[in-house]
C-alpha atoms as a PDB file:
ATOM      1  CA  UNK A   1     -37.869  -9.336  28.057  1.00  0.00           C
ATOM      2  CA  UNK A   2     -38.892  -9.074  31.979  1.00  0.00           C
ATOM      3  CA  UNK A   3     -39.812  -5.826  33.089  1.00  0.00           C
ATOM      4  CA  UNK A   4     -38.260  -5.397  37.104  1.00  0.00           C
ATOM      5  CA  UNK A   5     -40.407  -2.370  38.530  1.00  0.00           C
ATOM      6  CA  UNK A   6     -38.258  -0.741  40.966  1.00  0.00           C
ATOM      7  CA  UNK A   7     -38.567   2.032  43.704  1.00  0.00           C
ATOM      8  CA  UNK A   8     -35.668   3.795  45.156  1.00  0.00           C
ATOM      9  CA  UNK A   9     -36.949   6.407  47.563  1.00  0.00           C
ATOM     10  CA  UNK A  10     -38.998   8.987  45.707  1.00  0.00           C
ATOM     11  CA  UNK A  11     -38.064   7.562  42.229  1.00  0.00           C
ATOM     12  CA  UNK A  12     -39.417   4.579  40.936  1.00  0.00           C
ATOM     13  CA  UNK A  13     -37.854   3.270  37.884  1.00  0.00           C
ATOM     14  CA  UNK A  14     -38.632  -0.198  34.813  1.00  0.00           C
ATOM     15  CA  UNK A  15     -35.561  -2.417  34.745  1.00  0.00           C
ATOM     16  CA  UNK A  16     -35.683  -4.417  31.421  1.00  0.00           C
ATOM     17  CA  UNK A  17     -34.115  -7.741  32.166  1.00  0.00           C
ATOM     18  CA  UNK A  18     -32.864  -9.885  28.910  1.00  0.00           C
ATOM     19  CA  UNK A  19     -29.985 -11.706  27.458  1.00  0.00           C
ATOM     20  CA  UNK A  20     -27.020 -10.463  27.580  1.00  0.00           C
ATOM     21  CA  UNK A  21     -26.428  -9.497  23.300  1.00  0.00           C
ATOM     22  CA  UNK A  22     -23.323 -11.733  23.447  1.00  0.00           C
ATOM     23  CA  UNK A  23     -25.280 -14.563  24.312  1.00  0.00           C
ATOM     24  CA  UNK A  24     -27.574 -15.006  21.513  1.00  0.00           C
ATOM     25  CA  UNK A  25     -27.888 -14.794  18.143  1.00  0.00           C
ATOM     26  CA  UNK A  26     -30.883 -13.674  16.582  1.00  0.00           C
ATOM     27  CA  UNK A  27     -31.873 -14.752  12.935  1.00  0.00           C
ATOM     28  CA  UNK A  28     -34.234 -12.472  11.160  1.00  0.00           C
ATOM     29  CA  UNK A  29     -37.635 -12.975   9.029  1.00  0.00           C
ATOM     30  CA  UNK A  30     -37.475 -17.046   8.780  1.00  0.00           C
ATOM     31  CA  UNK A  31     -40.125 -18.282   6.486  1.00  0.00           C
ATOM     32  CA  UNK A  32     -42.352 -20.576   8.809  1.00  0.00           C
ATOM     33  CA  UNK A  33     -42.830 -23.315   6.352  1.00  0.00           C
ATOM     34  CA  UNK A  34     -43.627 -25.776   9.127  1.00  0.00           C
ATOM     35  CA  UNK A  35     -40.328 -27.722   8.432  1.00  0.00           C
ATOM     36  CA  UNK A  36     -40.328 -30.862  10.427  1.00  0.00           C
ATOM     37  CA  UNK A  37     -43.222 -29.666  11.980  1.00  0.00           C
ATOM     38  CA  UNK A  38     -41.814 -26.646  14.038  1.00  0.00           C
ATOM     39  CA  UNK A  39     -43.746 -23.088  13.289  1.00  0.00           C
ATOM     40  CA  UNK A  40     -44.355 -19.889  15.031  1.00  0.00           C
ATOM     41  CA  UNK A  41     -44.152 -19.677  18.740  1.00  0.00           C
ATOM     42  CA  UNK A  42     -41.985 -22.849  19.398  1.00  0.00           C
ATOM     43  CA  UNK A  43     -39.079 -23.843  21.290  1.00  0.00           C
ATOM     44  CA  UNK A  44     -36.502 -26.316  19.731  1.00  0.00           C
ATOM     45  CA  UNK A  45     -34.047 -28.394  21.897  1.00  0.00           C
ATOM     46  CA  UNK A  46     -31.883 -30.650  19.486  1.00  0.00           C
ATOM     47  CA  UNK A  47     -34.748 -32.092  17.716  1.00  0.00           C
ATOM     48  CA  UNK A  48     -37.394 -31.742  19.965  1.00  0.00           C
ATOM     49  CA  UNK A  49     -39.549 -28.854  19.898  1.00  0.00           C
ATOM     50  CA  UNK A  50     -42.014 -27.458  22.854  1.00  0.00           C
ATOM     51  CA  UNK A  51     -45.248 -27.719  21.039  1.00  0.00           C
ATOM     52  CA  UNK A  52     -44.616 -31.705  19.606  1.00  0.00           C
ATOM     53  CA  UNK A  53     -44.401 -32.631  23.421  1.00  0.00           C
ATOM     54  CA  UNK A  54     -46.467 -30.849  25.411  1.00  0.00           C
ATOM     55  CA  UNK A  55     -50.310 -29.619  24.319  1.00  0.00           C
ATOM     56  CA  UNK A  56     -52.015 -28.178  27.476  1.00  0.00           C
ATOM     57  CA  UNK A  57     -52.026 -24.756  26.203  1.00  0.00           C
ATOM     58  CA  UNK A  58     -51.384 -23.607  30.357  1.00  0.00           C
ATOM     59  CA  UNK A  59     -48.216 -25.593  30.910  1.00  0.00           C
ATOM     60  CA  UNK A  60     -47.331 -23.572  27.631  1.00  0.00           C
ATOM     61  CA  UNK A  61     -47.563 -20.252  29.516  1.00  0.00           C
ATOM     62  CA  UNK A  62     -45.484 -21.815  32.498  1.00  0.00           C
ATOM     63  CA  UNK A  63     -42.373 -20.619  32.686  1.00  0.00           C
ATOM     64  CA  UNK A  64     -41.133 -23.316  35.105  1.00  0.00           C
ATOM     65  CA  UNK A  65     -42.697 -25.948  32.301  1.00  0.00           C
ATOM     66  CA  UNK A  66     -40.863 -24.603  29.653  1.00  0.00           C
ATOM     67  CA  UNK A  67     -37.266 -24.671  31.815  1.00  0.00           C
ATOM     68  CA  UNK A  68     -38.153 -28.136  32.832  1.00  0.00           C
ATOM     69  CA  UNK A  69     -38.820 -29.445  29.292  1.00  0.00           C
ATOM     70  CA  UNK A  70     -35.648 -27.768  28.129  1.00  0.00           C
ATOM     71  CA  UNK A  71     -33.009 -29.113  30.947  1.00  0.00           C
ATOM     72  CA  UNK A  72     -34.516 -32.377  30.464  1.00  0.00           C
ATOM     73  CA  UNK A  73     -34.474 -32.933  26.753  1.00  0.00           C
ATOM     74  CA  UNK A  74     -30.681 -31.219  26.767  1.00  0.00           C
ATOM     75  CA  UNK A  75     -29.498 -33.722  29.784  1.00  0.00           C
ATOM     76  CA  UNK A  76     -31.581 -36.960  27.497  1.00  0.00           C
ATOM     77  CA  UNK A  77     -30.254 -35.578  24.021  1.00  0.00           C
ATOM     78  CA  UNK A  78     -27.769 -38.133  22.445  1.00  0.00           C
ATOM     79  CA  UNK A  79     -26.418 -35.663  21.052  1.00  0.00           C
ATOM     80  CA  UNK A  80     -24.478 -32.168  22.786  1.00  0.00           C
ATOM     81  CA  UNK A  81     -26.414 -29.379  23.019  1.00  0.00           C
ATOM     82  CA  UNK A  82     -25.005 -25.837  23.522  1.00  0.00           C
ATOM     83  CA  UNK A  83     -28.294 -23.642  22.685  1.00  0.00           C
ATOM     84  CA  UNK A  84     -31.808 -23.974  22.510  1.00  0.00           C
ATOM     85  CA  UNK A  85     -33.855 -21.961  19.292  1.00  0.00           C
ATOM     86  CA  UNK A  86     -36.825 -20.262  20.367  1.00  0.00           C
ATOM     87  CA  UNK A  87     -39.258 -18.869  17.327  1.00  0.00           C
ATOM     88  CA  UNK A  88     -41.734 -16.152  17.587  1.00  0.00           C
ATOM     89  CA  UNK A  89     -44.743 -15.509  16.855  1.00  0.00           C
ATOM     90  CA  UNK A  90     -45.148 -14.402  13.074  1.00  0.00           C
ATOM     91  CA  UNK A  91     -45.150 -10.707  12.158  1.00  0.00           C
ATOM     92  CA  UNK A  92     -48.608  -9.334  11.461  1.00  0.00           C
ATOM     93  CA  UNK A  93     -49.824 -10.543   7.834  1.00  0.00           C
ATOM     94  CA  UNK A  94     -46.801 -11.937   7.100  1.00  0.00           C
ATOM     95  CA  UNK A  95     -45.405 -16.001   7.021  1.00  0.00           C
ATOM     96  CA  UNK A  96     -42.377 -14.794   8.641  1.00  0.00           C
ATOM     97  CA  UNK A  97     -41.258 -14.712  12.323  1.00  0.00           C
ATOM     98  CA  UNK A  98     -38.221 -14.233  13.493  1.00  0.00           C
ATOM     99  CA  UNK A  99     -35.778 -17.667  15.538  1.00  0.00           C
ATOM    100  CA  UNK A 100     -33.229 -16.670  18.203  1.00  0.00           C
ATOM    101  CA  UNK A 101     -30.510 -19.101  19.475  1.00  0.00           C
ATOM    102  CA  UNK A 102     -30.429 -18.704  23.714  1.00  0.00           C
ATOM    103  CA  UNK A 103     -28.134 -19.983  26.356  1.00  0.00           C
ATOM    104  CA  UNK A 104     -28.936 -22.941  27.767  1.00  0.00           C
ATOM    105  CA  UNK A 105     -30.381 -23.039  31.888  1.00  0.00           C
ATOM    106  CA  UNK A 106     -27.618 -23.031  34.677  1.00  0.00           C
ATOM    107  CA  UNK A 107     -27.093 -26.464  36.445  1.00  0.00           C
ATOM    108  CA  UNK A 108     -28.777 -29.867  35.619  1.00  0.00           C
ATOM    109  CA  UNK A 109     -31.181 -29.865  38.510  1.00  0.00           C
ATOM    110  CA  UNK A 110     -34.307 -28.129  39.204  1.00  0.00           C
ATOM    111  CA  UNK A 111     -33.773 -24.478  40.815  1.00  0.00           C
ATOM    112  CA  UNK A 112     -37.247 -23.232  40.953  1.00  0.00           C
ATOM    113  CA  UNK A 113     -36.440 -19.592  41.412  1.00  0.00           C
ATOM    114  CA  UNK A 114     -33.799 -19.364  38.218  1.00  0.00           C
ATOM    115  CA  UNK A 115     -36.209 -21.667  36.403  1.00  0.00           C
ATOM    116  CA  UNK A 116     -39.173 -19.410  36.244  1.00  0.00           C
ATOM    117  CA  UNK A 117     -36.860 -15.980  35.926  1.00  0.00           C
ATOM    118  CA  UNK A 118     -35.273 -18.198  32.566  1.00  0.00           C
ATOM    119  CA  UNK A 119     -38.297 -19.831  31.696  1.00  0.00           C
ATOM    120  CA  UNK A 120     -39.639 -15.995  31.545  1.00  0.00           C
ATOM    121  CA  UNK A 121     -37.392 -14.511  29.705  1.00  0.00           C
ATOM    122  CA  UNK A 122     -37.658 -17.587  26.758  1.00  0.00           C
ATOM    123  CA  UNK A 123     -41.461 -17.173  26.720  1.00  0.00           C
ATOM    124  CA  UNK A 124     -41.637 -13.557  26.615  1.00  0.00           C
ATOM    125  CA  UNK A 125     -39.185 -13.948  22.835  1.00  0.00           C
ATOM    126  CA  UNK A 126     -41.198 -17.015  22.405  1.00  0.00           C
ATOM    127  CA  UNK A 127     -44.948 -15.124  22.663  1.00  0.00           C
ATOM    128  CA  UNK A 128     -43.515 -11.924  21.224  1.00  0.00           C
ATOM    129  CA  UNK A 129     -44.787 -10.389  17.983  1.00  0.00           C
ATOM    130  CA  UNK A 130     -42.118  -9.191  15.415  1.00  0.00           C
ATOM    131  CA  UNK A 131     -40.407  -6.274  15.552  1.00  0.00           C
ATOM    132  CA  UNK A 132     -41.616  -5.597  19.420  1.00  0.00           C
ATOM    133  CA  UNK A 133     -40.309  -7.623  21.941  1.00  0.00           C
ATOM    134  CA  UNK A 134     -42.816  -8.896  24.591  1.00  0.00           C
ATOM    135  CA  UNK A 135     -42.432  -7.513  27.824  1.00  0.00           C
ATOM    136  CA  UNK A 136     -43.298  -8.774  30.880  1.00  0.00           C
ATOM    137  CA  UNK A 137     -43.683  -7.527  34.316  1.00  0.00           C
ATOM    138  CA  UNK A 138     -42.199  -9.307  37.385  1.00  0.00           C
ATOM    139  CA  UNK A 139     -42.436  -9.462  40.812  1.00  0.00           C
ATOM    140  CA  UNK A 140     -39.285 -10.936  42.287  1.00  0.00           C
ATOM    141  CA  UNK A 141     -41.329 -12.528  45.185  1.00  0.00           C
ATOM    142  CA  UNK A 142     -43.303 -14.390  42.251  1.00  0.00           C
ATOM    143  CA  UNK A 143     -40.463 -16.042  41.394  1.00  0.00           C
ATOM    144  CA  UNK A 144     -39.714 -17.022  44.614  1.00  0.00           C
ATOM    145  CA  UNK A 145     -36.861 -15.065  45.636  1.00  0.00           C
ATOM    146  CA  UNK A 146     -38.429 -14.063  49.257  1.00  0.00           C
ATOM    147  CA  UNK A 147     -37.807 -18.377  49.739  1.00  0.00           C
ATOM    148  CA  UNK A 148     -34.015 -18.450  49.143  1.00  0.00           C
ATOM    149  CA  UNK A 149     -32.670 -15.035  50.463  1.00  0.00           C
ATOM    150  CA  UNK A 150     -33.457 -13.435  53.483  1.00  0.00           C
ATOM    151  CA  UNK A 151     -31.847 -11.709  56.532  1.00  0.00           C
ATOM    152  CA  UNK A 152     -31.274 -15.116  58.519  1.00  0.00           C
ATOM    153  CA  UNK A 153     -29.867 -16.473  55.426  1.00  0.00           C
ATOM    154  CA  UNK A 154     -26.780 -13.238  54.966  1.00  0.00           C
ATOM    155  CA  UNK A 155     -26.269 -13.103  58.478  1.00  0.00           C
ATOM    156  CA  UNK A 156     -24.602 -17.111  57.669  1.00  0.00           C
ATOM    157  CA  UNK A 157     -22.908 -16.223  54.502  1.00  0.00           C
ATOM    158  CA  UNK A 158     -21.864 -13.196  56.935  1.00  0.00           C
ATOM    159  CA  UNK A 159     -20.294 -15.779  58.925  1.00  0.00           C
ATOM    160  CA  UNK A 160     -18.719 -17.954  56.758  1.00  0.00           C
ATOM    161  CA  UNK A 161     -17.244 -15.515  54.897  1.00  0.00           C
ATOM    162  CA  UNK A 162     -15.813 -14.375  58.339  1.00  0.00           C
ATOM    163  CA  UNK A 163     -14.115 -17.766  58.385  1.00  0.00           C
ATOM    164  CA  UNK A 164     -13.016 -18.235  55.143  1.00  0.00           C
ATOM    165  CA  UNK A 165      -9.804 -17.060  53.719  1.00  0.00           C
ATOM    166  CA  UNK A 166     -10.761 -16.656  49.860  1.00  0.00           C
ATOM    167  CA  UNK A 167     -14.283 -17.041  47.374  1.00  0.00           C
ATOM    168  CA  UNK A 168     -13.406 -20.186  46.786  1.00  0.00           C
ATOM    169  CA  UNK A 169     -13.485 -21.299  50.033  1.00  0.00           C
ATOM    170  CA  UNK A 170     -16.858 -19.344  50.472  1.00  0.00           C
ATOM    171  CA  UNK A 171     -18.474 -20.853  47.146  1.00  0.00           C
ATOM    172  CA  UNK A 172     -17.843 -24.764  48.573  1.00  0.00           C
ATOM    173  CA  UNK A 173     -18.200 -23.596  52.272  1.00  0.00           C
ATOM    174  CA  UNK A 174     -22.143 -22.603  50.783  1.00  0.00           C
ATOM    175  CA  UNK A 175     -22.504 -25.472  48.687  1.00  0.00           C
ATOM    176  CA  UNK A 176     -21.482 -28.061  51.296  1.00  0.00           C
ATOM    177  CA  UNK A 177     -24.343 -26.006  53.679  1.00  0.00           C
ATOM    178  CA  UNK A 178     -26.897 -26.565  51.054  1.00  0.00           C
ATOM    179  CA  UNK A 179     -26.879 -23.188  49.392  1.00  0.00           C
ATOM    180  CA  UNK A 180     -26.307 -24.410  46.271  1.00  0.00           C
ATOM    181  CA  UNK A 181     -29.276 -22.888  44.650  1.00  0.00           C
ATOM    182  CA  UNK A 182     -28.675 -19.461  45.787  1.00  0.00           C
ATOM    183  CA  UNK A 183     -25.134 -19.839  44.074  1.00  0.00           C
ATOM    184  CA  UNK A 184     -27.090 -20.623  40.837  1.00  0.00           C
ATOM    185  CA  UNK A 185     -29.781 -18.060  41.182  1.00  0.00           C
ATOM    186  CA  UNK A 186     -27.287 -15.624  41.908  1.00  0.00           C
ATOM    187  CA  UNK A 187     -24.626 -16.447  38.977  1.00  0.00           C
ATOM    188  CA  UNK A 188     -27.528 -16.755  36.378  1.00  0.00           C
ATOM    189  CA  UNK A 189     -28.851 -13.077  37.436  1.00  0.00           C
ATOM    190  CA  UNK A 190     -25.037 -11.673  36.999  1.00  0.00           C
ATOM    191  CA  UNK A 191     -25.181 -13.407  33.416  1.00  0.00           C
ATOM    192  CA  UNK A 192     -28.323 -11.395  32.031  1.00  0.00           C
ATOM    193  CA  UNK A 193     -28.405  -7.687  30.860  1.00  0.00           C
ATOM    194  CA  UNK A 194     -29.995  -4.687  32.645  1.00  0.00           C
ATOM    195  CA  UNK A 195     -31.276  -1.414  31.223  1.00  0.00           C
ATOM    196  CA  UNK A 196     -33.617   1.566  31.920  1.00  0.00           C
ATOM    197  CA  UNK A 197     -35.899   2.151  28.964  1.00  0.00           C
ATOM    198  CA  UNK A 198     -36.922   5.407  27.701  1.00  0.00           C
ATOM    199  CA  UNK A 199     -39.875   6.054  29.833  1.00  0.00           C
ATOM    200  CA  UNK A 200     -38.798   3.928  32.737  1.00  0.00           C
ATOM    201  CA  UNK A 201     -38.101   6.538  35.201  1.00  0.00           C
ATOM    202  CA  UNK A 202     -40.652   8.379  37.159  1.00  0.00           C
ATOM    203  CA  UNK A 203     -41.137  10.002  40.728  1.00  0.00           C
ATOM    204  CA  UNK A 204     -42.986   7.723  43.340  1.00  0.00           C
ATOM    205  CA  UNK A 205     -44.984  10.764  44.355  1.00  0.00           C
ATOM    206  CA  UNK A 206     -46.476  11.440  41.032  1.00  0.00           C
ATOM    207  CA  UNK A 207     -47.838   7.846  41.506  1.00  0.00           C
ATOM    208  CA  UNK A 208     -49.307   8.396  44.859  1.00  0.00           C
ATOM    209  CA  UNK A 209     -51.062  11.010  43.015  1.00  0.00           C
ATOM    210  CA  UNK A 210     -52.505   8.973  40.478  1.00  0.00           C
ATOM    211  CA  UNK A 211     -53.608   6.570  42.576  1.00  0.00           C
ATOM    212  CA  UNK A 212     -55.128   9.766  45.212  1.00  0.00           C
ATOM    213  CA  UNK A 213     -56.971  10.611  42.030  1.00  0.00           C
ATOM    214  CA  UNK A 214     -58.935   7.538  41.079  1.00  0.00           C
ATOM    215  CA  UNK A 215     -61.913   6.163  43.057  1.00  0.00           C
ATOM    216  CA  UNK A 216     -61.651   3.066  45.020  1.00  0.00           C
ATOM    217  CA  UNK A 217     -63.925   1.101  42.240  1.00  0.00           C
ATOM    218  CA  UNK A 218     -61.430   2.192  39.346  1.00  0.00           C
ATOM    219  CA  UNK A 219     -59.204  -0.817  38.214  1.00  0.00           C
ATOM    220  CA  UNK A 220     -57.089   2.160  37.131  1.00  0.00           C
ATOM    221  CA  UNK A 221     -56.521   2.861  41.123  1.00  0.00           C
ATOM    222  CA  UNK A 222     -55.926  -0.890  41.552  1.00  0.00           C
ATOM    223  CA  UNK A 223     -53.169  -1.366  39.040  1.00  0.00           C
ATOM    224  CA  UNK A 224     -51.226   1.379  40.352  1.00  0.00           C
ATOM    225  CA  UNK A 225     -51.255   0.460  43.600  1.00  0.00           C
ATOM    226  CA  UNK A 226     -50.339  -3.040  42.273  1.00  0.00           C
ATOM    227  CA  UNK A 227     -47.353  -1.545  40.481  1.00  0.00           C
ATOM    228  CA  UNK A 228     -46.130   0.479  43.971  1.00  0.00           C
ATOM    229  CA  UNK A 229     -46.670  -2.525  46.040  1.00  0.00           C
ATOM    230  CA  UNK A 230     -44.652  -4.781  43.685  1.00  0.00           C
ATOM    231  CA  UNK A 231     -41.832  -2.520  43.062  1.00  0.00           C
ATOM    232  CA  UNK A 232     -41.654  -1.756  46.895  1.00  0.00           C
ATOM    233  CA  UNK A 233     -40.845  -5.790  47.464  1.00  0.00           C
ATOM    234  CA  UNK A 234     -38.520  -5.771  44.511  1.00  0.00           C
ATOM    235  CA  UNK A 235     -36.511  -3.048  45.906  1.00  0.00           C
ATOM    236  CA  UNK A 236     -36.496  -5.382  49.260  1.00  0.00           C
ATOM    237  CA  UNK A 237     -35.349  -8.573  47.302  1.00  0.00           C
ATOM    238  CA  UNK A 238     -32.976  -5.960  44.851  1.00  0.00           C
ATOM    239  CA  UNK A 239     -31.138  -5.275  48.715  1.00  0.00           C
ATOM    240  CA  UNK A 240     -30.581  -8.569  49.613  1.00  0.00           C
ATOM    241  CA  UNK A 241     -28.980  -9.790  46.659  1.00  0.00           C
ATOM    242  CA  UNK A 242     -27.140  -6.695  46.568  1.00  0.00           C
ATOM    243  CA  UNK A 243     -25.700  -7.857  49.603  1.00  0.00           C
ATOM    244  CA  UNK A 244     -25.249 -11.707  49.078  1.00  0.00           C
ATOM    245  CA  UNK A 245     -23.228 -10.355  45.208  1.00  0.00           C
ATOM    246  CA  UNK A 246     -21.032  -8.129  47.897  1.00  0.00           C
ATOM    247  CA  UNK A 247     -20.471 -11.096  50.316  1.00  0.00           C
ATOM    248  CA  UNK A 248     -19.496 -13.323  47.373  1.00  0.00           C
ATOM    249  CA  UNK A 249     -18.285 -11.393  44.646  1.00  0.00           C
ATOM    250  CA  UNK A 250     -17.621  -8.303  46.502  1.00  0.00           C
ATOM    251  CA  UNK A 251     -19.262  -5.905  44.597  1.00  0.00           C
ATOM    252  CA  UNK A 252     -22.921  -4.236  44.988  1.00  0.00           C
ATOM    253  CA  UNK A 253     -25.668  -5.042  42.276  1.00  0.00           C
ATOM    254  CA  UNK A 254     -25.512  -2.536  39.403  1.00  0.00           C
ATOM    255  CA  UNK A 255     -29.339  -3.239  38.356  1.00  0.00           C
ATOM    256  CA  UNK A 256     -30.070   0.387  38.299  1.00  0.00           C
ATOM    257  CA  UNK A 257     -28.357   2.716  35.947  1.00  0.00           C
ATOM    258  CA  UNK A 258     -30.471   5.713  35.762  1.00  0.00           C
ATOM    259  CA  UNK A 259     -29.166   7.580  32.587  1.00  0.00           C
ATOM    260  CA  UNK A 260     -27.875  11.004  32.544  1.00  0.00           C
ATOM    261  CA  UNK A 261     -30.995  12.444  30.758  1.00  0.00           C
ATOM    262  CA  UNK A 262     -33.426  10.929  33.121  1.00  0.00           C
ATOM    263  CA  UNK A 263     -31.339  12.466  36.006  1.00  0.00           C
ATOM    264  CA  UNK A 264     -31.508  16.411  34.571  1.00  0.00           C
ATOM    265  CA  UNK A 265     -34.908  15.498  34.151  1.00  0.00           C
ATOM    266  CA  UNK A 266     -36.240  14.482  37.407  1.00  0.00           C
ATOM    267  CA  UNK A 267     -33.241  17.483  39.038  1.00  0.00           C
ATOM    268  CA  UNK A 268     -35.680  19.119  36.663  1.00  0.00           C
ATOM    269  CA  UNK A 269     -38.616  18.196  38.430  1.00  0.00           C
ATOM    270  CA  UNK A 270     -38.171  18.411  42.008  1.00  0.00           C
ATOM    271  CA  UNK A 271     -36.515  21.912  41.838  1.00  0.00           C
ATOM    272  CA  UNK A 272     -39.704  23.253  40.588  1.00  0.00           C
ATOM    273  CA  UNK A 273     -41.869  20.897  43.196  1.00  0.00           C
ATOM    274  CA  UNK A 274     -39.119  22.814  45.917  1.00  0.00           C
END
């Protein structure tokens, strides 16, 4: 699970980023009896698994590695393939880890920005620890997404859409101009599922605080400021994907759904900060 920090004026908020539920299937407390060689912590494609084919324990952690060796063993399969199996890593003092069955990457080519937001998502199940789900912290910019969309960029799609007389048009109109890739990026992100967890809504001024309060040599003070600068730029990218999903699609980005509970709780707070 990828973990999107967020900040929207004064509140900052933890999008958790996975799989949509209808697009898996998750199979529970597998004995890992090493059948045909595959164990804990592996990805299976057909009958080739991550860990048989490549041993640099780095490109493991690679999220654009583990997309890569995935698109490539579906497109050289002789066989179809319609899902990839990803196993965890066992629970604690126990044989057993759980195996999920995940979609398979958008498009046949390299996309480097969907690549390492998939090849994220697949690692964080892969290195997770049964029952808790890794989670994993993003920056959007990271991934690349600063590269393919940016105000030069909309103000084109602006145009073309200005021209065109339906999506359709628009879709090949892009394509044919080379923004293929921004399709795909922007498709694969509408495919996956977005929710606020529990504690994943806060005010941006209590963080300012925090990071007032520790001294310039804490690594406390560092991370936080980490955290604001990172969900500052993913607010930027959030915007400009917003508005590519309204130029195409027609509809804003729905990313952040703060729940009802959070909102009578943070009403709560900044009436008595009034």
């Amino acid at each position: 699970m990828i973990v999107l920090p967020l900040i929207v004026g004064d509140v900052a908020t933890n999008i958790l980023v996975d799989f949509k539920e209808e697009n898996i299937k998750k199979m529970s407390n597998q004995l890992n009896s090493l059948k045909n060689g595959i164990g804990e912590s592996d990805v299976i494609v057909g009958k080739v698994s991550l860990k048989s084919t490549i041993k640099d324990e780095k490109n493991l952690q690679d999220p654009r590695t583990i997309t890569n060796f995935i698109r490539k063993n579906v497109n050289y399969s002789n066989t179809p393939v319609n899902y990839i199996t990803v196993n965890t890593k066992k629970y604690n003092n126990s044989d057993f880890y759980d195996v999920y069955n995940l979609p398979l990457p958008l498009g046949e080519e390299a996309n480097d920005v969907l690549d390492y937001i998939y090849g994220s998502l697949v690692n964080a199940i892969r290195l997770s620890t049964p029952p808790l789900v890794r989670k994993e912290k993003m920056s959007l910019n990271t991934a690349g997404i600063d590269k393919l969309f940016n105000l030069e960029f909309l103000n084109r799609v602006s145009i073309i859409k200005n021209n065109s007389n339906n999506s359709l048009y628009l879709r090949n109109q892009l394509i044919s101009e080379g923004y293929k890739k921004q399709l795909e990026v922007l498709d694969f992100l509408n495919s996956l599922n977005y929710d606020i967890g529990e504690s994943g809504v806060t005010l941006t001024p209590a963080i300012d605080e925090m990071i007032e309060f520790f001294s310039d040599t804490n690594k406390e003070k560092k991370t936080l400021a980490n955290y604001k600068n990172m969900a500052l730029k993913n607010y930027d990218s959030y915007i400009c994907l917003s508005a590519f999903n309204n130029l195409v699609n027609g509809i804003n980005l729905d990313w952040i759904k703060i729940p009802e509970e959070h909102q009578k709780r943070l009403i709560r707070i900044l009436n008595k900060a009034a």
